[in-house]
N, C-alpha and C. Protein backbone atom coordinates (compact mmCIF):
# COMPACT_ATOMS: atom_id res chain seq x y z
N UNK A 1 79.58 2.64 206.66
CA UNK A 1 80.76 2.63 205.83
C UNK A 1 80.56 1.71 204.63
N UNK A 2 80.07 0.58 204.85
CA UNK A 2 79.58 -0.43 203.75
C UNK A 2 78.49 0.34 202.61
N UNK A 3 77.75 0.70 203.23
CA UNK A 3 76.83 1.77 202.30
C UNK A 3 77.48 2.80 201.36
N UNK A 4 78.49 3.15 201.97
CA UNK A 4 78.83 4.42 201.81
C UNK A 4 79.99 3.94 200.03
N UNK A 5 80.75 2.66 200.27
CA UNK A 5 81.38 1.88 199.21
C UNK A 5 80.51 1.46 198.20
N UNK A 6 79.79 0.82 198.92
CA UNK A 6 78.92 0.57 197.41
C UNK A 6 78.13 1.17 196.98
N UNK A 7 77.85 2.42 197.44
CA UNK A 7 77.30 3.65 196.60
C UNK A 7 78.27 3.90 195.36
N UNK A 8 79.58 4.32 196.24
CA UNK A 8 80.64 4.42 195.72
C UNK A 8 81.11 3.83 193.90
N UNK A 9 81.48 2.44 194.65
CA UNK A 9 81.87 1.64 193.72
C UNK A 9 80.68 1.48 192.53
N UNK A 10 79.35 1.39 193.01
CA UNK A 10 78.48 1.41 192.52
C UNK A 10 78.30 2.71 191.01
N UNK A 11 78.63 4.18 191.96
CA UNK A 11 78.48 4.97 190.68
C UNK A 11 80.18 5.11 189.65
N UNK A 12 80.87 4.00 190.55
CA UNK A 12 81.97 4.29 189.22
C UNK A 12 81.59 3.22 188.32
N UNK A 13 80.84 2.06 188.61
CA UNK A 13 80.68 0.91 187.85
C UNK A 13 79.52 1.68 186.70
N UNK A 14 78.44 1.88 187.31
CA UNK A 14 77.61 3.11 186.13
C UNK A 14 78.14 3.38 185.58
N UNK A 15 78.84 4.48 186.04
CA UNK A 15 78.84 5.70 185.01
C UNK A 15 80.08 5.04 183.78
N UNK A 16 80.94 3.87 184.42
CA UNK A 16 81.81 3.13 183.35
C UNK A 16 80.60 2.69 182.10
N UNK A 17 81.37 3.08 180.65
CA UNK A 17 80.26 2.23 180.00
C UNK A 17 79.03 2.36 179.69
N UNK A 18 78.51 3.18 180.26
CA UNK A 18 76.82 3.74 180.40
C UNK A 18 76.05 3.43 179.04
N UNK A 19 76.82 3.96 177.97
CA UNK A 19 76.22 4.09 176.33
C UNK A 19 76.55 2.18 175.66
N UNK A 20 77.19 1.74 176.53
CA UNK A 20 77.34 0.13 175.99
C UNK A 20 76.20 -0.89 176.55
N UNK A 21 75.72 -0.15 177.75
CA UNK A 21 74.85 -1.13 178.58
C UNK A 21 73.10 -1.52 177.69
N UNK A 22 72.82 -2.48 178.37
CA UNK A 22 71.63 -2.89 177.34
C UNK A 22 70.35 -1.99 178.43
N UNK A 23 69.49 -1.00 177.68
CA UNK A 23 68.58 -1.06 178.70
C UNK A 23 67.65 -1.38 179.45
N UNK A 24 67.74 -0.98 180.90
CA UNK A 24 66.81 -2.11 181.98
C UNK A 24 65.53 -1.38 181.80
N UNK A 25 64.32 -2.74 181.33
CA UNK A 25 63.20 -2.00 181.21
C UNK A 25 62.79 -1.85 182.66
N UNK A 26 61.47 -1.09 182.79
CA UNK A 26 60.85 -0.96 184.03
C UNK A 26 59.96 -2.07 183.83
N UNK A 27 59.50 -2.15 183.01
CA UNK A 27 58.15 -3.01 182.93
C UNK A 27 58.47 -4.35 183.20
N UNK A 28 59.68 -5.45 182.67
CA UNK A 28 60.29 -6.47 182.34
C UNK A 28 61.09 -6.55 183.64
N UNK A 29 62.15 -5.76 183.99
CA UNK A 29 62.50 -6.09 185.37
C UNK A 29 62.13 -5.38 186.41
N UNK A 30 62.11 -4.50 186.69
CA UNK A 30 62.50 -3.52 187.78
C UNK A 30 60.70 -3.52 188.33
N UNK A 31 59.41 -3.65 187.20
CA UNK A 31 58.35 -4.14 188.39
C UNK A 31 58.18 -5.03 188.97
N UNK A 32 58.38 -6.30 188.15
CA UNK A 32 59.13 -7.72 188.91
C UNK A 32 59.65 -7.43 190.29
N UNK A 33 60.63 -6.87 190.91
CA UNK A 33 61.63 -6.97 191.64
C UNK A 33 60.29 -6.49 192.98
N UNK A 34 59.85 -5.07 192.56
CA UNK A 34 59.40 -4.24 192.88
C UNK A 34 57.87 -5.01 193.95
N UNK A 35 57.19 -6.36 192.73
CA UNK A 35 56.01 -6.08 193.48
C UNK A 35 56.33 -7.79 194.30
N UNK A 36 57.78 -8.48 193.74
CA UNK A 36 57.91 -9.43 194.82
C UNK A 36 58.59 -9.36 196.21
N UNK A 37 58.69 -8.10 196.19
CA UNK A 37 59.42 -7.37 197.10
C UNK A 37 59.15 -6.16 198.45
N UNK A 38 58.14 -5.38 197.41
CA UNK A 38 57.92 -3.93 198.26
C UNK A 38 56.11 -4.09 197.75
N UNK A 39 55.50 -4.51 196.84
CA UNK A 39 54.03 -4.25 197.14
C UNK A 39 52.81 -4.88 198.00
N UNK A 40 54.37 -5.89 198.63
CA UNK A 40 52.93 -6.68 200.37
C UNK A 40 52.85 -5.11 200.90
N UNK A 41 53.78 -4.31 201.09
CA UNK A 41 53.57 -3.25 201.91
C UNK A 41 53.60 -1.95 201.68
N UNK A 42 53.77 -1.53 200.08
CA UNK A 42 53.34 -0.76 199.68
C UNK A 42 52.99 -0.51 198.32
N UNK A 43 51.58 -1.26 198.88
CA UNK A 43 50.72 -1.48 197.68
C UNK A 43 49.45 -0.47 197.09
N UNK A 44 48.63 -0.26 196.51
CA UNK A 44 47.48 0.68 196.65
C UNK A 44 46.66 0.61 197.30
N UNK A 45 46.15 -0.64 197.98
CA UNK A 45 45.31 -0.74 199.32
C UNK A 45 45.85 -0.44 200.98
N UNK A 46 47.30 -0.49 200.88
CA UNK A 46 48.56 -0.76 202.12
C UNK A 46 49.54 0.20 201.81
N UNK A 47 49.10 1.38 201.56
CA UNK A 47 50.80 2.22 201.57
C UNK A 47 51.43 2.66 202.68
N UNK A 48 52.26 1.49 203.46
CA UNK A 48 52.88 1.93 204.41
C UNK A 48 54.08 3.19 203.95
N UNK A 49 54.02 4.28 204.80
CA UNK A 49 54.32 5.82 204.62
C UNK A 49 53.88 6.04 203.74
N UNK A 50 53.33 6.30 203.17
CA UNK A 50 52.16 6.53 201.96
C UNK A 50 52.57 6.28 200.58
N UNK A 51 53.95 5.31 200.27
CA UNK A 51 54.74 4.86 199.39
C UNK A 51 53.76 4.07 198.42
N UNK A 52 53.67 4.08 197.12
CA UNK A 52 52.96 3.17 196.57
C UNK A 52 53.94 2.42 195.57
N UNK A 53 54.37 1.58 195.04
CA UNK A 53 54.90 1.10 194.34
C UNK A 53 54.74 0.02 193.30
N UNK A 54 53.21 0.41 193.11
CA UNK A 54 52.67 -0.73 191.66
C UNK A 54 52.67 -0.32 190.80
N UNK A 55 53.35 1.06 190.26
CA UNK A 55 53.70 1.15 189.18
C UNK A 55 54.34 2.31 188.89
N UNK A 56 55.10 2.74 187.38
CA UNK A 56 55.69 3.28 187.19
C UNK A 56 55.33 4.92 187.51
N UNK A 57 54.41 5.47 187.50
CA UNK A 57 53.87 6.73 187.96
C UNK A 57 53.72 6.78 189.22
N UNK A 58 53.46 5.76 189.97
CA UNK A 58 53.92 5.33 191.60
C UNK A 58 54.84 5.87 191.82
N UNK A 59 55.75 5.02 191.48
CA UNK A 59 57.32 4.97 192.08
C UNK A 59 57.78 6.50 191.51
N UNK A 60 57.95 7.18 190.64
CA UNK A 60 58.41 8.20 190.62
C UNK A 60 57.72 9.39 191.18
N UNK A 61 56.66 9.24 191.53
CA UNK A 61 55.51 10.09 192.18
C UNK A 61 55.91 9.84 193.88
N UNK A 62 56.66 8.94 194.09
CA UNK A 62 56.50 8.70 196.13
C UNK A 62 57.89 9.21 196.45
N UNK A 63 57.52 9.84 197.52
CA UNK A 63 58.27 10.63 198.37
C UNK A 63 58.69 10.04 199.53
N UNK A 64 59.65 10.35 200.58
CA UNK A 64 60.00 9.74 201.77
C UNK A 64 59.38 10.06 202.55
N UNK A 65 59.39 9.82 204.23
CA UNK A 65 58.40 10.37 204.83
C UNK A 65 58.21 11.57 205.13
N UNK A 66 57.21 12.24 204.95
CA UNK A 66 56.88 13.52 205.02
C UNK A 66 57.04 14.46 204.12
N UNK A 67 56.98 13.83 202.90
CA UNK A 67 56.95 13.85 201.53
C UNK A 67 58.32 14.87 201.18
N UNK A 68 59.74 14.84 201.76
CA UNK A 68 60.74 15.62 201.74
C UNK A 68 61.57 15.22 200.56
N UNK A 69 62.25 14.08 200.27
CA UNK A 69 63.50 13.67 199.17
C UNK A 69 62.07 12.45 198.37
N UNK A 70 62.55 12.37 196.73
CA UNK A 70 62.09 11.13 196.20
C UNK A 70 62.35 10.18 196.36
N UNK A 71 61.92 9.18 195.86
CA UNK A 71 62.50 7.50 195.95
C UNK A 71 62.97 7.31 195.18
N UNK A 72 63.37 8.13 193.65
CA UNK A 72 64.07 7.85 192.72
C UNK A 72 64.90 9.37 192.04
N UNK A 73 65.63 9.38 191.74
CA UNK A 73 66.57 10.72 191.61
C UNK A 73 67.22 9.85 189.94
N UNK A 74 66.77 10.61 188.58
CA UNK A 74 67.34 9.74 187.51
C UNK A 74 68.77 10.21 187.90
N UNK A 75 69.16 8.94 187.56
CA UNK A 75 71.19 9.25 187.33
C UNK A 75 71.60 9.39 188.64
N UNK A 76 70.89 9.02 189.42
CA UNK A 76 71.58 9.37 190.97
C UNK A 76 71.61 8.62 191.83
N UNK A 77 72.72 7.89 192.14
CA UNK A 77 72.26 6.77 193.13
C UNK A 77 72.27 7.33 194.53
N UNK A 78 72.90 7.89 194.69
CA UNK A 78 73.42 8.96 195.93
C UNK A 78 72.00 9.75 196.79
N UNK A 79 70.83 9.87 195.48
CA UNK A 79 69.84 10.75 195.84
C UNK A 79 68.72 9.72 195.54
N UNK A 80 68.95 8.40 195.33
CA UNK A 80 67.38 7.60 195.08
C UNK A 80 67.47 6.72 196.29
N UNK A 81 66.17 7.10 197.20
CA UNK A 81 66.10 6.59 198.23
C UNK A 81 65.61 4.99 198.29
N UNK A 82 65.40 4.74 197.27
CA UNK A 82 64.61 3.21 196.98
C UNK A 82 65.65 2.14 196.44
N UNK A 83 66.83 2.96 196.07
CA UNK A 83 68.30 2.05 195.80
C UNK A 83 68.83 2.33 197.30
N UNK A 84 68.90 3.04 198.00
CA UNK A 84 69.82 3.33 199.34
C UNK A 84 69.11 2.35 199.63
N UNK A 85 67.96 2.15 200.74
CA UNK A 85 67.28 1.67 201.05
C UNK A 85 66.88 0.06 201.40
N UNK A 86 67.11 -0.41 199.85
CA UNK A 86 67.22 -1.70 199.26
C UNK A 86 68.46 -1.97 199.60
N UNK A 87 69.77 -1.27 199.66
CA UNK A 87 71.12 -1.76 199.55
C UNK A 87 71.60 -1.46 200.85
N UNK A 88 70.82 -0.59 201.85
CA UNK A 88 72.01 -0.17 203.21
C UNK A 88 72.28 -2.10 203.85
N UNK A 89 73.07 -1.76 204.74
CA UNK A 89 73.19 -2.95 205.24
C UNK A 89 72.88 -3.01 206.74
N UNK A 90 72.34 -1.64 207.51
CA UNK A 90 71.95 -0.97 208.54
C UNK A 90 70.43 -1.72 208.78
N UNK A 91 70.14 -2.72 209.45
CA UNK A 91 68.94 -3.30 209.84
C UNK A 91 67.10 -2.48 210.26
N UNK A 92 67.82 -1.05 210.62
CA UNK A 92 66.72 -0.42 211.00
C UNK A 92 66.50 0.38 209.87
N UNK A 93 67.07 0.50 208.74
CA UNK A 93 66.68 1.40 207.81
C UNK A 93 66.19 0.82 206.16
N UNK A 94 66.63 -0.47 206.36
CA UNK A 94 66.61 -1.44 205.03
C UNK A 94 65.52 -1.61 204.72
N UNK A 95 65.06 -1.85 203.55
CA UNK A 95 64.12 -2.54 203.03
C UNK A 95 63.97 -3.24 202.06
N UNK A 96 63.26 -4.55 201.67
CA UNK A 96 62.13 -4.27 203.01
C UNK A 96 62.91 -4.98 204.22
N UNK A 97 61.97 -4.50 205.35
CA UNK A 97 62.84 -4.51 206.46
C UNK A 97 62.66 -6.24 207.12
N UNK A 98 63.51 -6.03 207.79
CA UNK A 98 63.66 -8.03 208.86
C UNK A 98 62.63 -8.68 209.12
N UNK A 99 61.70 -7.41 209.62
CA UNK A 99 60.49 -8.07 210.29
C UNK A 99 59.19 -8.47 209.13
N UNK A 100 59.37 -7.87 207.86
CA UNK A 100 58.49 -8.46 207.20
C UNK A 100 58.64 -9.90 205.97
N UNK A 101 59.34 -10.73 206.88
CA UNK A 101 59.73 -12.49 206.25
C UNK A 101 59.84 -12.52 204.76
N UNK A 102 60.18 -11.07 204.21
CA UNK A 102 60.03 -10.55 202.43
C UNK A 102 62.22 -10.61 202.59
N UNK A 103 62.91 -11.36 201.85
CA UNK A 103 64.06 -11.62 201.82
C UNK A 103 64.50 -9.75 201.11
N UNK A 104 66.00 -9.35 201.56
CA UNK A 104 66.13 -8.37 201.07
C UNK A 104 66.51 -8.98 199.70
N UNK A 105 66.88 -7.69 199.10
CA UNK A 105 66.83 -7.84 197.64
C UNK A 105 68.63 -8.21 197.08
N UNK A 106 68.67 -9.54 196.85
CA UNK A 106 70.00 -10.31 196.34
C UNK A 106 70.58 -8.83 195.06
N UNK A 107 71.93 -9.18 195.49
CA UNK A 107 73.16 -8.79 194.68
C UNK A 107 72.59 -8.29 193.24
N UNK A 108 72.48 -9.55 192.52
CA UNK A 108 71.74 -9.06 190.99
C UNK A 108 70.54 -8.15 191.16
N UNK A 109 69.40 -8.27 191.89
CA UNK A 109 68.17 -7.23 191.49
C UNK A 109 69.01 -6.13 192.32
N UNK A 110 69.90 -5.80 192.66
CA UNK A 110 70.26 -4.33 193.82
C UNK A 110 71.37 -3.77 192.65
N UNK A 111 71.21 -4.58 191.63
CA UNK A 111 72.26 -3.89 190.65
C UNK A 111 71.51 -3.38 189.61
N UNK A 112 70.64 -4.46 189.12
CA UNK A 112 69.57 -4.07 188.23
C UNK A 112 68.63 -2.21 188.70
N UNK A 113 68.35 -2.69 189.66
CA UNK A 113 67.79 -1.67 190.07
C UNK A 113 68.46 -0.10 190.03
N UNK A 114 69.75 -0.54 190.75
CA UNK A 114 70.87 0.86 190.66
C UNK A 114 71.35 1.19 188.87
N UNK A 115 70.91 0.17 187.48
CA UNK A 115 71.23 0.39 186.52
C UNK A 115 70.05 1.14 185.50
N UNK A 116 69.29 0.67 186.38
CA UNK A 116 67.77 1.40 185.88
C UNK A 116 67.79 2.97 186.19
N UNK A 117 68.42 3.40 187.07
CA UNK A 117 68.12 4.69 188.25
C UNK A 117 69.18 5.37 186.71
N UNK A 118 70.66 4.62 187.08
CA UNK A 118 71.52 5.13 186.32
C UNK A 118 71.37 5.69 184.87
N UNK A 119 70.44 4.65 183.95
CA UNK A 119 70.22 4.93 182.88
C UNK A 119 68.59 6.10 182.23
N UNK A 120 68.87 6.99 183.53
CA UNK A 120 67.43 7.86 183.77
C UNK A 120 66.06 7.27 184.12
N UNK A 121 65.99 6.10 184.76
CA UNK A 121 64.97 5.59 185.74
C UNK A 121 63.72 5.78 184.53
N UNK A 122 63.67 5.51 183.67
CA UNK A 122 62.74 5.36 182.22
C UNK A 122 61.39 4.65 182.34
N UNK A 123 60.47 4.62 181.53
CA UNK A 123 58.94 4.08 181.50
C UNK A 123 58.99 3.44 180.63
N UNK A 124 60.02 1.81 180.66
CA UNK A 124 60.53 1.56 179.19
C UNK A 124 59.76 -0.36 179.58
């Protein structure tokens, strides 16, 4: 249910404003977030589920497991599995997950991230 709100609230806060917002680079934040976060474990030597995430042709190139939905859907928070993911509050599905001593990802980068997706998930 918590997931399910701040998806929510999340795409009315987007889509408010969209053409006023400054844009989030990939390069400047969103790999930042990305490789202090998700490339202990899915890195190009370590792609746990075969996820790679060191870089921008990565991340829009990786699939979930069994290569079915993307990890990024532009404009979609609803359909980018790498904002769900980062933001559920469900312990067995989060990431990164409990057991790897990697802190989940604070309030500001889980917004950043959902503003990047929002503003067509770009190579900026």
């Amino acid at each position: 249910m918590r997931l399910l709100c701040a998806l929510l609230l999340g795409l009315l806060f987007f889509s408010c404003g969209k053409k006023d917002q400054q844009p989030v680079s990939f390069r400047e934040q969103i790999q930042p977030i990305l490789q202090s976060r998700c490339v202990k474990c899915h890195g190009d030597e370590n792609a746990a589920g075969k996820i790679v995430l060191t870089s921008y042709k990565a991340v829009v190139n990786s699939r979930t497991l069994k290569g079915k939905k993307p990890l990024v859907v532009s404009e979609n928070l609803s359909e980018s599995w790498l904002y769900i993911l980062s933001g559920t509050d469900q312990p067995h599905f989060r990431m990164p997950p409990d057991t790897s001593h990697i802190t989940t990802l604070p309030a500001d980068e889980l917004q950043i991230l959902g503003k990047w997706i929002m503003q067509g998930a770009k190579d900026n």
